[in-house]
C-alpha atoms as a PDB file:
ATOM      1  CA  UNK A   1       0.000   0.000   0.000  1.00  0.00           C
ATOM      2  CA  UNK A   2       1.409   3.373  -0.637  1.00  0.00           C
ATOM      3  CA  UNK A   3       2.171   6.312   1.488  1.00  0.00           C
ATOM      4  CA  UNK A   4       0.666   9.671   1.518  1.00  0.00           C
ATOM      5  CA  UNK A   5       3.757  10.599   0.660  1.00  0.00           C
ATOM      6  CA  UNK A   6       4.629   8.414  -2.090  1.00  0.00           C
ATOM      7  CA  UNK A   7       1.375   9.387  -3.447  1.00  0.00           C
ATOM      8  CA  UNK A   8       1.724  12.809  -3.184  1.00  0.00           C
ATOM      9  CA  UNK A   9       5.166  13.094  -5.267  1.00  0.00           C
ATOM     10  CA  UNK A  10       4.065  10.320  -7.824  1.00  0.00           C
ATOM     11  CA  UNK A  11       0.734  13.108  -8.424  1.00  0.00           C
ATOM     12  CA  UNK A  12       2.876  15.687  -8.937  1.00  0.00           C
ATOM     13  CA  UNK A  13       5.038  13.997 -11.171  1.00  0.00           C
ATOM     14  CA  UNK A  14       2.202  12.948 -13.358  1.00  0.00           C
ATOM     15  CA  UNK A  15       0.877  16.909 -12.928  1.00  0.00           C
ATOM     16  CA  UNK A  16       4.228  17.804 -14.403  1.00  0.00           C
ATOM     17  CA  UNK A  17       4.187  15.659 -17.113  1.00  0.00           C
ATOM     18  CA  UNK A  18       1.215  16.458 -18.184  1.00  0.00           C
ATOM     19  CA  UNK A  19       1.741  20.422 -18.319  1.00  0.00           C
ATOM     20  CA  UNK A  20       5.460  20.587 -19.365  1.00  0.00           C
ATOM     21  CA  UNK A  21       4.492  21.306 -22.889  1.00  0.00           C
ATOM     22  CA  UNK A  22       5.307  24.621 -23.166  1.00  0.00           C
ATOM     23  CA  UNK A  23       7.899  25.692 -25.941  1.00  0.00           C
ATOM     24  CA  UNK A  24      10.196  28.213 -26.531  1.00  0.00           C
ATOM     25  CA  UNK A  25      10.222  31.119 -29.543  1.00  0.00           C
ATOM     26  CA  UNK A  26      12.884  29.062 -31.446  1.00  0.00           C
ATOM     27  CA  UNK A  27      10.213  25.765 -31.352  1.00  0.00           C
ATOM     28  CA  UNK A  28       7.183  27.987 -32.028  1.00  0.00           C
ATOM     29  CA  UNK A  29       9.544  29.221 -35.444  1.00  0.00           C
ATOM     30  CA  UNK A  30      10.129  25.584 -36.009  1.00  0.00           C
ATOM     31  CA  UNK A  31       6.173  24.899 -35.668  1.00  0.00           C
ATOM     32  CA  UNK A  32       5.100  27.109 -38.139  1.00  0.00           C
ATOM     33  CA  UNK A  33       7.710  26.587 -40.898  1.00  0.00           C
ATOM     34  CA  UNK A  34       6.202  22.498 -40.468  1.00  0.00           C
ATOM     35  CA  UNK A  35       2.670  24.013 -40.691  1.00  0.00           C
ATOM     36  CA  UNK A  36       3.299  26.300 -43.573  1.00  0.00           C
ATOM     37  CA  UNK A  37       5.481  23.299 -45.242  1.00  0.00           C
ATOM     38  CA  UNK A  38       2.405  21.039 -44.688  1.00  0.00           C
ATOM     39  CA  UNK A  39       0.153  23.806 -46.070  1.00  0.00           C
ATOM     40  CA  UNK A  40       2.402  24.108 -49.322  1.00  0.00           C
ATOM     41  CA  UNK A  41       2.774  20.611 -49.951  1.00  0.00           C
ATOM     42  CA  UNK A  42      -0.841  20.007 -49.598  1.00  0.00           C
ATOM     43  CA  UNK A  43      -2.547  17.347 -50.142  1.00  0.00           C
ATOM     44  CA  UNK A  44       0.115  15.081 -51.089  1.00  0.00           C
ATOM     45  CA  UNK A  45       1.356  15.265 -47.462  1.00  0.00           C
ATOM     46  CA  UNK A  46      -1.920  15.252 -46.074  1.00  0.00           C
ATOM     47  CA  UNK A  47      -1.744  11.418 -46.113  1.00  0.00           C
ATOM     48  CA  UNK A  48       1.484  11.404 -43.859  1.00  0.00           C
ATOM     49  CA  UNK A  49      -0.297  13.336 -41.132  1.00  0.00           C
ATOM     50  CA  UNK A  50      -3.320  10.990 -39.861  1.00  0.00           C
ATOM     51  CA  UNK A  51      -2.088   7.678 -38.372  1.00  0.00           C
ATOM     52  CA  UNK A  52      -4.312   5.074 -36.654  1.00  0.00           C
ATOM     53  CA  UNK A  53      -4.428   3.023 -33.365  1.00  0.00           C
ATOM     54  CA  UNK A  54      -5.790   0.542 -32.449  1.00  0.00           C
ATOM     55  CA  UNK A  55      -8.868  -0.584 -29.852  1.00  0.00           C
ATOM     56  CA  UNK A  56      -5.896  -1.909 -27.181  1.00  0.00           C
ATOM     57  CA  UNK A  57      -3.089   0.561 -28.004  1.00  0.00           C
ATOM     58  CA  UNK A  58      -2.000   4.203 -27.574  1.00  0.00           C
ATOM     59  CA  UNK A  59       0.289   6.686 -29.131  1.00  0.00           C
ATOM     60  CA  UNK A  60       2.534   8.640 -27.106  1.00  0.00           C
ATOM     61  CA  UNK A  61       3.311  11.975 -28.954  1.00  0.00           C
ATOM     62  CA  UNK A  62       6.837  13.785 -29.082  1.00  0.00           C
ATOM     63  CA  UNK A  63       6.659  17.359 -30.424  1.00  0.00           C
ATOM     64  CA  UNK A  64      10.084  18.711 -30.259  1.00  0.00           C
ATOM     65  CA  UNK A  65      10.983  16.336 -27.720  1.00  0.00           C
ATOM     66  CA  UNK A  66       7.975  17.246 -25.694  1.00  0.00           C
ATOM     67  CA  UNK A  67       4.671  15.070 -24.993  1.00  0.00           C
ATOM     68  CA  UNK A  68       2.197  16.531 -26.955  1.00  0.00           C
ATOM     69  CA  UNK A  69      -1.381  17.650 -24.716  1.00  0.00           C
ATOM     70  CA  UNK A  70      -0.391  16.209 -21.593  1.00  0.00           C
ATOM     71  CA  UNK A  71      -1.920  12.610 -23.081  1.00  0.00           C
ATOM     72  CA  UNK A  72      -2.137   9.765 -25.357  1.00  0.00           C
ATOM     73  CA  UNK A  73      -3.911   9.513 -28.300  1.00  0.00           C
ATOM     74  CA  UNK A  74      -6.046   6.749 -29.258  1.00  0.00           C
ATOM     75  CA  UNK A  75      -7.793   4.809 -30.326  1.00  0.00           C
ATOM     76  CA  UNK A  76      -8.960   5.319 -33.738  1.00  0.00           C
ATOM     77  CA  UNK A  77      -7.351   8.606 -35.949  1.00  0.00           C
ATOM     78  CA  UNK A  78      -4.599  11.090 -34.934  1.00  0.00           C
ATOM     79  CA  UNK A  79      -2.983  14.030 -36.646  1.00  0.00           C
ATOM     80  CA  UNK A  80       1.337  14.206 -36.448  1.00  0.00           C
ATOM     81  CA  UNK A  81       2.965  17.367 -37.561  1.00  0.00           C
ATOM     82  CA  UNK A  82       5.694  16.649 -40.151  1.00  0.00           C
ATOM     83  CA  UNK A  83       9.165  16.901 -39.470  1.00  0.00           C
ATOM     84  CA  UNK A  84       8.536  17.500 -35.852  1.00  0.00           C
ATOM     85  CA  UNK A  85       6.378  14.729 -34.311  1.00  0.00           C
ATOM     86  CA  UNK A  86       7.412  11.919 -33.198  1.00  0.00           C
ATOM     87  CA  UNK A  87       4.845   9.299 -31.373  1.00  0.00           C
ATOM     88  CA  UNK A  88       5.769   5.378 -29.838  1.00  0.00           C
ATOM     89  CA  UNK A  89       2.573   2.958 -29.853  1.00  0.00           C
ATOM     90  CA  UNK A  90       2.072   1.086 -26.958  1.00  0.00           C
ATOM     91  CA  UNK A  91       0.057  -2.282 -26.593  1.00  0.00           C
ATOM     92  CA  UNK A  92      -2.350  -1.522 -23.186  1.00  0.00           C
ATOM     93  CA  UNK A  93      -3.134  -5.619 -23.383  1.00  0.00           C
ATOM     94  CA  UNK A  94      -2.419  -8.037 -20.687  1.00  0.00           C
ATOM     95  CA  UNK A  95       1.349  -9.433 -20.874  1.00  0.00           C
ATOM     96  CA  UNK A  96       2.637 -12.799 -19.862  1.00  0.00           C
ATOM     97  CA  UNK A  97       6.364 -13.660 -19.517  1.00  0.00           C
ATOM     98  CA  UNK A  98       7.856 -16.283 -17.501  1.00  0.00           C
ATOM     99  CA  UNK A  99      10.701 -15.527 -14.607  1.00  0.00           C
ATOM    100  CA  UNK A 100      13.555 -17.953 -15.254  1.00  0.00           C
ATOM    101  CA  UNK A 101      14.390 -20.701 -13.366  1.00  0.00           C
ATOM    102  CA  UNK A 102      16.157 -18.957  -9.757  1.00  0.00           C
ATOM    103  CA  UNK A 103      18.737 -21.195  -8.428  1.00  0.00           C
ATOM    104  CA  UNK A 104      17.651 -19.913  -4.366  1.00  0.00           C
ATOM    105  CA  UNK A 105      19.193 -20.257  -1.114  1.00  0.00           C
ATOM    106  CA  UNK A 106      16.289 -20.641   1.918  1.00  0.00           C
ATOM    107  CA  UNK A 107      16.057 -19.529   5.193  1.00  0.00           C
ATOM    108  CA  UNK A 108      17.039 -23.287   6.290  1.00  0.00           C
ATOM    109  CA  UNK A 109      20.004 -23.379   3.921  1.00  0.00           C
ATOM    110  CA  UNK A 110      18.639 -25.356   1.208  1.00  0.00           C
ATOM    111  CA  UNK A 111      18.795 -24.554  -2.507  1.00  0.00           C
ATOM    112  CA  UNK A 112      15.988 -24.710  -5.033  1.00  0.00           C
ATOM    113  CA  UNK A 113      15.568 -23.861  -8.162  1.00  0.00           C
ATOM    114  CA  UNK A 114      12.098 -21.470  -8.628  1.00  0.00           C
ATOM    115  CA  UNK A 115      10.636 -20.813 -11.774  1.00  0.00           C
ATOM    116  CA  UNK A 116       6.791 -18.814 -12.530  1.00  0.00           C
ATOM    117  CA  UNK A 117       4.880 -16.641 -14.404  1.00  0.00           C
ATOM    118  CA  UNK A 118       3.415 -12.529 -14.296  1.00  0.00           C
ATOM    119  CA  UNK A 119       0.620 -11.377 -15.867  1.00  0.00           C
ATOM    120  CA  UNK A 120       0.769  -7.695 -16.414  1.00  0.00           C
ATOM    121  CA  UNK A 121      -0.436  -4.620 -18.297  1.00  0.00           C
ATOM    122  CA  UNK A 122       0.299  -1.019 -19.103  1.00  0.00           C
ATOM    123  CA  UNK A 123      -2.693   1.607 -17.595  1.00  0.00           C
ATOM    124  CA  UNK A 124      -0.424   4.598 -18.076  1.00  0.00           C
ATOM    125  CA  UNK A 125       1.081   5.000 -21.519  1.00  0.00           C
ATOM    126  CA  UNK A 126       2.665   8.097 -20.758  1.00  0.00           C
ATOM    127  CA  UNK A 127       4.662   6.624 -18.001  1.00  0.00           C
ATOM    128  CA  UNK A 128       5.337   3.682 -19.705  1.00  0.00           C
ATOM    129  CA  UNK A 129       7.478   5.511 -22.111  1.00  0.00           C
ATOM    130  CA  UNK A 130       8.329   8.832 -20.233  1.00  0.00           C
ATOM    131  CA  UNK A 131       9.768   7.312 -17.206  1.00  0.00           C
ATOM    132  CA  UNK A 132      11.868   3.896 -18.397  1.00  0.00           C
ATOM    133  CA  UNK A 133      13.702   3.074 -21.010  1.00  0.00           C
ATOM    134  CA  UNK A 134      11.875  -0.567 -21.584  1.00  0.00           C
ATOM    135  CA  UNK A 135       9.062  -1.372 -19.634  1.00  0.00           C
ATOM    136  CA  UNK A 136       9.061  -4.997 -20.462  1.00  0.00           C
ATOM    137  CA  UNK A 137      12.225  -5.708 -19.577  1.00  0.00           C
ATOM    138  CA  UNK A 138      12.255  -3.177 -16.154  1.00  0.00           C
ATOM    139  CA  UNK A 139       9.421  -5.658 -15.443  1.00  0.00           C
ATOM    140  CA  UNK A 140      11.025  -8.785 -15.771  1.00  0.00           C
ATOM    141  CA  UNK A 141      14.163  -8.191 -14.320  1.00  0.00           C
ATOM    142  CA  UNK A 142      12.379  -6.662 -11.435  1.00  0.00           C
ATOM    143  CA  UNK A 143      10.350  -9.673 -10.979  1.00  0.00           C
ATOM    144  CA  UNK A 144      13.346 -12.234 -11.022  1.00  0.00           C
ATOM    145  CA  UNK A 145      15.182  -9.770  -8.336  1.00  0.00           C
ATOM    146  CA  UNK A 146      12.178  -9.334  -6.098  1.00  0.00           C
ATOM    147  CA  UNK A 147      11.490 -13.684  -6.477  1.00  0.00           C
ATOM    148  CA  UNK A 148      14.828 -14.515  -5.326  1.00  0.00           C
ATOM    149  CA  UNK A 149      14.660 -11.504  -2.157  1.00  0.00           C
ATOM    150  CA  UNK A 150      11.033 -12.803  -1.022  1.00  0.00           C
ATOM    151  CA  UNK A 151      12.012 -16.885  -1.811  1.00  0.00           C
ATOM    152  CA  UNK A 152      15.354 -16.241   0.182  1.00  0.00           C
ATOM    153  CA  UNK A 153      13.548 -15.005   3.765  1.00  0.00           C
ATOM    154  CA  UNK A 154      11.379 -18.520   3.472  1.00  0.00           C
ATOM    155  CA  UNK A 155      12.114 -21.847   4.709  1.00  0.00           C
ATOM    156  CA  UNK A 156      11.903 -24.681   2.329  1.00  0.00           C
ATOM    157  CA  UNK A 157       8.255 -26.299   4.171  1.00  0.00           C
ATOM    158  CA  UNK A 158       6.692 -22.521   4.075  1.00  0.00           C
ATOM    159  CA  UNK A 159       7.682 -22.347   0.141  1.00  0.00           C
ATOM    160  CA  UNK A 160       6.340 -26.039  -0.867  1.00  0.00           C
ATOM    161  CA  UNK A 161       3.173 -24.637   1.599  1.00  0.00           C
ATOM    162  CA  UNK A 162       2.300 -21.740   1.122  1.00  0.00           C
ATOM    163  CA  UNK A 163       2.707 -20.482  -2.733  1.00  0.00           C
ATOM    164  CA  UNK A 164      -0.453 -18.941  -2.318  1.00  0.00           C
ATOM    165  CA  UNK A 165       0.596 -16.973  -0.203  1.00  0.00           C
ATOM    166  CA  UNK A 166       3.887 -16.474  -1.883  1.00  0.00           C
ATOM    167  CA  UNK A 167       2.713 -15.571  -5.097  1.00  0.00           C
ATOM    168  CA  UNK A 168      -0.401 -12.619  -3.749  1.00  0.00           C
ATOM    169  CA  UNK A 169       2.915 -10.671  -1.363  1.00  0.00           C
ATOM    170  CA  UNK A 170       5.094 -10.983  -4.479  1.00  0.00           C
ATOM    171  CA  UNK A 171       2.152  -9.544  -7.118  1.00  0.00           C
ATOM    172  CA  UNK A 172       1.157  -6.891  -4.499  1.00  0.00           C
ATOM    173  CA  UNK A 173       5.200  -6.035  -4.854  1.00  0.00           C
ATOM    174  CA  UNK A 174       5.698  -5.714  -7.774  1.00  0.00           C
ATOM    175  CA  UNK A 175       2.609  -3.998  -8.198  1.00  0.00           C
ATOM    176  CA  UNK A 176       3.727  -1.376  -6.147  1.00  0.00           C
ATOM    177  CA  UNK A 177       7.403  -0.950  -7.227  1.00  0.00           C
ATOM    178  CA  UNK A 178       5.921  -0.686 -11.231  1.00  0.00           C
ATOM    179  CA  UNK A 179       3.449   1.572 -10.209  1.00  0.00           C
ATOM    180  CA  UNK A 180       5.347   4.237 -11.488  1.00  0.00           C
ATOM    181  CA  UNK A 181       6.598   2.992 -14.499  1.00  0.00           C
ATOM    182  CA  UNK A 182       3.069   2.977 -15.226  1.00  0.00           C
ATOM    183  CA  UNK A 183       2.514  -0.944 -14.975  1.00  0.00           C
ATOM    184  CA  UNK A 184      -0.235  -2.992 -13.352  1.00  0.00           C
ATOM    185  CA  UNK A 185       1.056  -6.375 -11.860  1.00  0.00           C
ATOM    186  CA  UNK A 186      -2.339  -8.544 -12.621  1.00  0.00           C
ATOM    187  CA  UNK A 187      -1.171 -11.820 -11.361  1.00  0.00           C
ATOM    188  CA  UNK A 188       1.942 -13.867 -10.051  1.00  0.00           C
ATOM    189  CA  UNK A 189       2.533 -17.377 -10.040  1.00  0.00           C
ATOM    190  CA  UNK A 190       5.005 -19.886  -8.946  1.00  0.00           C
ATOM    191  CA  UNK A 191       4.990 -22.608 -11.809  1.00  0.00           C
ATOM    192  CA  UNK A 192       7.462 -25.139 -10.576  1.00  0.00           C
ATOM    193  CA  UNK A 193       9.627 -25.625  -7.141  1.00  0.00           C
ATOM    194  CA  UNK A 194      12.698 -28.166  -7.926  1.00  0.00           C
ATOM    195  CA  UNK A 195      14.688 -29.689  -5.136  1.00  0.00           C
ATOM    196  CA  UNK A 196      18.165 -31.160  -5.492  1.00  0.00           C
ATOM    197  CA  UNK A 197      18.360 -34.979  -5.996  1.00  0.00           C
ATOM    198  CA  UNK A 198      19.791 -36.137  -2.705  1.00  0.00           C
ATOM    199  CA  UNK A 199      16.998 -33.422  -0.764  1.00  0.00           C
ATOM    200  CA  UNK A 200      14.657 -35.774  -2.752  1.00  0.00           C
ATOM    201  CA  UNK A 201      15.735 -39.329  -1.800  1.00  0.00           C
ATOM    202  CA  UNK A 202      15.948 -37.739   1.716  1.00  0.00           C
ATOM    203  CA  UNK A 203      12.747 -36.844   1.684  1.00  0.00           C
ATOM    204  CA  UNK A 204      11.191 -39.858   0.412  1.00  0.00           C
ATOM    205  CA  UNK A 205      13.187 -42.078   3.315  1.00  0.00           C
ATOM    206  CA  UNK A 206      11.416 -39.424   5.954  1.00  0.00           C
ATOM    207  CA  UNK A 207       8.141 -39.659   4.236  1.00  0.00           C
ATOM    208  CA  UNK A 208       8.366 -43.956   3.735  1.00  0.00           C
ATOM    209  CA  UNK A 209      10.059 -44.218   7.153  1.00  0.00           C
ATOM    210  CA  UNK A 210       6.672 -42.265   8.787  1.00  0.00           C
ATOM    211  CA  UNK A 211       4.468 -44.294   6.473  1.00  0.00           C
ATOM    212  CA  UNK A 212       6.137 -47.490   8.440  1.00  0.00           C
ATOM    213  CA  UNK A 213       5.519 -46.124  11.256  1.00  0.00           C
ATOM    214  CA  UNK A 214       1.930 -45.225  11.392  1.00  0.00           C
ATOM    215  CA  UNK A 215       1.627 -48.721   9.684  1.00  0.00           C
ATOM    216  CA  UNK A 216       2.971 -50.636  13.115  1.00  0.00           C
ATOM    217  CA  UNK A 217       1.144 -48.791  14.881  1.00  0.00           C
ATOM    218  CA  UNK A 218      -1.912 -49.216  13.622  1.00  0.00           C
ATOM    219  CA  UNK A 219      -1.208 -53.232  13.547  1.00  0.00           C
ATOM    220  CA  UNK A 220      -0.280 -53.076  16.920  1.00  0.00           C
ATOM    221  CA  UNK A 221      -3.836 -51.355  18.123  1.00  0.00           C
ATOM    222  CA  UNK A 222      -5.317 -54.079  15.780  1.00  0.00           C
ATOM    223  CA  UNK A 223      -3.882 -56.858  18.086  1.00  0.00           C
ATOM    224  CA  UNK A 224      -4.553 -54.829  20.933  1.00  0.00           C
ATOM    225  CA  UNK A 225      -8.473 -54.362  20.061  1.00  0.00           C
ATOM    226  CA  UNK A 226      -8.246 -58.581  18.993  1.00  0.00           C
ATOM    227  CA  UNK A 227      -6.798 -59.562  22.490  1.00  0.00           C
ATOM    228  CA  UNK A 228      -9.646 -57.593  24.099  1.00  0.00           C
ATOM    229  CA  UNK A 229     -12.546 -59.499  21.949  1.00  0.00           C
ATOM    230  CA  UNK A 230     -11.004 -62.887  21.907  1.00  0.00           C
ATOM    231  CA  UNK A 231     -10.716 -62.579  26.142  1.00  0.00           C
ATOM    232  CA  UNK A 232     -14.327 -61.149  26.464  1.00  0.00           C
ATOM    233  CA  UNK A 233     -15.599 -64.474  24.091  1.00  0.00           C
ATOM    234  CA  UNK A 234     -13.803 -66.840  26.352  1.00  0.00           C
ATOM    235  CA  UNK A 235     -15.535 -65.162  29.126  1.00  0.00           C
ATOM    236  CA  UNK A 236     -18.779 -66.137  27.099  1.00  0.00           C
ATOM    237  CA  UNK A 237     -17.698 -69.661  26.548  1.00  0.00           C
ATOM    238  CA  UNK A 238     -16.598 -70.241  30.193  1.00  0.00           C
ATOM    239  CA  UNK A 239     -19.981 -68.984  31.547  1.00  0.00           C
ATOM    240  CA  UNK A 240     -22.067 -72.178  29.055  1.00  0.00           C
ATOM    241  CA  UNK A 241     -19.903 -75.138  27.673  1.00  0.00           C
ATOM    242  CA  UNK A 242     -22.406 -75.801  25.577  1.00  0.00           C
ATOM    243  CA  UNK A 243     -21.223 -72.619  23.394  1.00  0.00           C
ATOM    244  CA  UNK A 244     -18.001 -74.369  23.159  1.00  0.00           C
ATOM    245  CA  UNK A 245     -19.778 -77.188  21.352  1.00  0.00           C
ATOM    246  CA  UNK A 246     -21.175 -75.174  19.120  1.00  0.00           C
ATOM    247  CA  UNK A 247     -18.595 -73.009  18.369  1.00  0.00           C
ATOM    248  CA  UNK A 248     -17.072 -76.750  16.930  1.00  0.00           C
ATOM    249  CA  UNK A 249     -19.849 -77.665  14.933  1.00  0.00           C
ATOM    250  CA  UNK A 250     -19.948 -73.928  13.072  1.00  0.00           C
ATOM    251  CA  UNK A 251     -15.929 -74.481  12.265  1.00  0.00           C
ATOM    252  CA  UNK A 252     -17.373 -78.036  10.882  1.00  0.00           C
ATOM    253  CA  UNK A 253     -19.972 -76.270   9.219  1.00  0.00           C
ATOM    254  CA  UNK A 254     -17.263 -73.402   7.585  1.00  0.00           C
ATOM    255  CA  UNK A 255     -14.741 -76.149   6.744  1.00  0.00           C
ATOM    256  CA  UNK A 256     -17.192 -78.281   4.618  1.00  0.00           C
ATOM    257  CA  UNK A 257     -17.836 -75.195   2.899  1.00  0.00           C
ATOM    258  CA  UNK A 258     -14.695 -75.215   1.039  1.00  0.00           C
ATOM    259  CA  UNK A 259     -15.365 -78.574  -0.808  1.00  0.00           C
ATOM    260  CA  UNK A 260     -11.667 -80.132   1.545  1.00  0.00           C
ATOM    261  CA  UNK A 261     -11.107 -83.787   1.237  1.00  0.00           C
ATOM    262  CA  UNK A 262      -9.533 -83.783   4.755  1.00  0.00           C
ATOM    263  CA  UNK A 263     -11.352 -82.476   7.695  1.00  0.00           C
ATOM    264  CA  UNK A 264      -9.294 -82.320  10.867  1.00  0.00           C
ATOM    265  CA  UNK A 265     -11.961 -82.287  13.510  1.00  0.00           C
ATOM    266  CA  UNK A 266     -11.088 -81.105  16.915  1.00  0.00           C
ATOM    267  CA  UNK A 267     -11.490 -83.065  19.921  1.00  0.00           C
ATOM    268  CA  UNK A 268     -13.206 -81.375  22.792  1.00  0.00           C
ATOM    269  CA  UNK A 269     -10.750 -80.670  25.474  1.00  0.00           C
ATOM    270  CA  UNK A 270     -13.576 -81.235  28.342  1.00  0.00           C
ATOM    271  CA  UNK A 271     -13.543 -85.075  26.911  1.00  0.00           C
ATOM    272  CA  UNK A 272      -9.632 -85.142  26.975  1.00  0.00           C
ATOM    273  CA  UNK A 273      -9.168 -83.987  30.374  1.00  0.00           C
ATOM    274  CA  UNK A 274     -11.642 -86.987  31.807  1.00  0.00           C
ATOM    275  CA  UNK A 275      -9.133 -89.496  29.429  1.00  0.00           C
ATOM    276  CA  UNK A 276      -6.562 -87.875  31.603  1.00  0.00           C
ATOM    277  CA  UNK A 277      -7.762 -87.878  34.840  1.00  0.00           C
ATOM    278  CA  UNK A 278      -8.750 -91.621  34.104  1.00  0.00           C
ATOM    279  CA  UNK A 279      -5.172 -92.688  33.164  1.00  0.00           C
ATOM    280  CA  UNK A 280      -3.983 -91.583  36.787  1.00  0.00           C
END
């Protein structure tokens, strides 16, 4: 967000811009030879005077080195002076380029390699021309500087988690530091975070190693919940014998089922314990 003062100078910047067009007696002479030359040579250089713009572009007029009315012309027909006007077209559409892949060192000493993308347009021509040499380019290079400065205060779990949040600080950045180039940052996006190899196979150990884990541990509450139910059901079977018996005849019941030519039936251990106590 920007300051009142900020504000304040970037306004009267704009106001001087706008109203520096005042020229001296020398540029007035100049002037009116280029009218009286255009009035002389009429109508063949009629044609040379009107030029056209497009729906999504505006002309940025130099008279004598000067911006011509304070503002851009466009769209649709314009009139240039001969001989002393001068005008630059500039495209007011949405731009895409993508930041190059930044080799970054994190706040945890770790280095990645960031790549993404900005979406941005031009909503002051004037600017756009008047106050850098390449917007484009002031753009782009500003975007890879200000990725690597915002990437480089992060930790390498807050940049894999939160590129949402990443990408809305560094568009409201660059949005502000363009601002007076004349440049709207639309959009920012990080399109790809790469790790080095060994960070990688680390990574997947940590992440298989947890997996493990959680996996014994979860066996391990299994058994735990089993031994509980098979001790309550021997409970239940001590309390009637009779259960016991039938708790045979269903495993009977289950085991000629499954169509087995050998059926190991077990022997009740109530009848095995009177064999026992008979043999002493």
């Amino acid at each position: 967000m920007n300051n009142p003062g900020t504000q304040k100078r970037d306004d009267n910047s704009q106001h001087l811009i706008e109203t520096e067009s005042g020229h001296g007696v020398c540029s007035w002479i100049i002037i009116g030879f280029s009218f009286f030359f255009l009035m002389i040579t009429f109508p063949f250089t009629i044609w040379f005077c009107f030029k056209i713009v497009k729906e999504y572009e505006r002309a940025v007029i130099f008279r004598l080195g000067r911006i011509s009315s304070g503002r851009a012309k466009g769209p649709g027909l314009f009139f240039v002076l001969p001989c002393t006007d001068t005008f630059v077209k500039v495209d007011l559409r949405t731009i895409s380029f993508d930041i190059p892949p930044q080799e970054i060192l994190t706040k945890d000493s770790v280095t990645i390699c960031v790549d993404g993308v900005v979406y941005f347009r031009i909503y002051n021509a004037i600017n756009s021309v008047a106050r850098v040499t390449n917007a484009y380019a002031a753009a782009r290079m500003l975007a890879q500087t200000m990725l690597r400065n915002v990437l480089g205060t992060k930790t390498l779990a807050q940049v894999l988690s939160d590129r949402e949040e990443i990408a809305n600080y560094l568009q409201s950045s660059l949005d502000e530091a363009s601002h007076e180039w004349g440049i709207k940052v639309e959009r920012v996006e990080l399109k790809d975070v790469k790790l080095p190899v060994q960070m990688q196979r680390a990574m997947a150990a940590e992440a298989e190693a947890t997996r493990e884990a959680k996996a014994k541990i979860i066996a391990a509450e299994g058994e735990m919940n089993a031994s509980r139910a098979l001790k309550e059901a021997s409970l239940v079977i001590t309390e009637s014998p009779a259960a016991l018996q039938l708790r045979y005849l269903q495993t009977l019941t289950t085991i000629a089922t499954e169509k087995n030519s050998t059926i190991v039936f077990p022997l009740p251990i109530d009848l095995l314990q009177g064999l026992m106590q008979k043999s002493k």
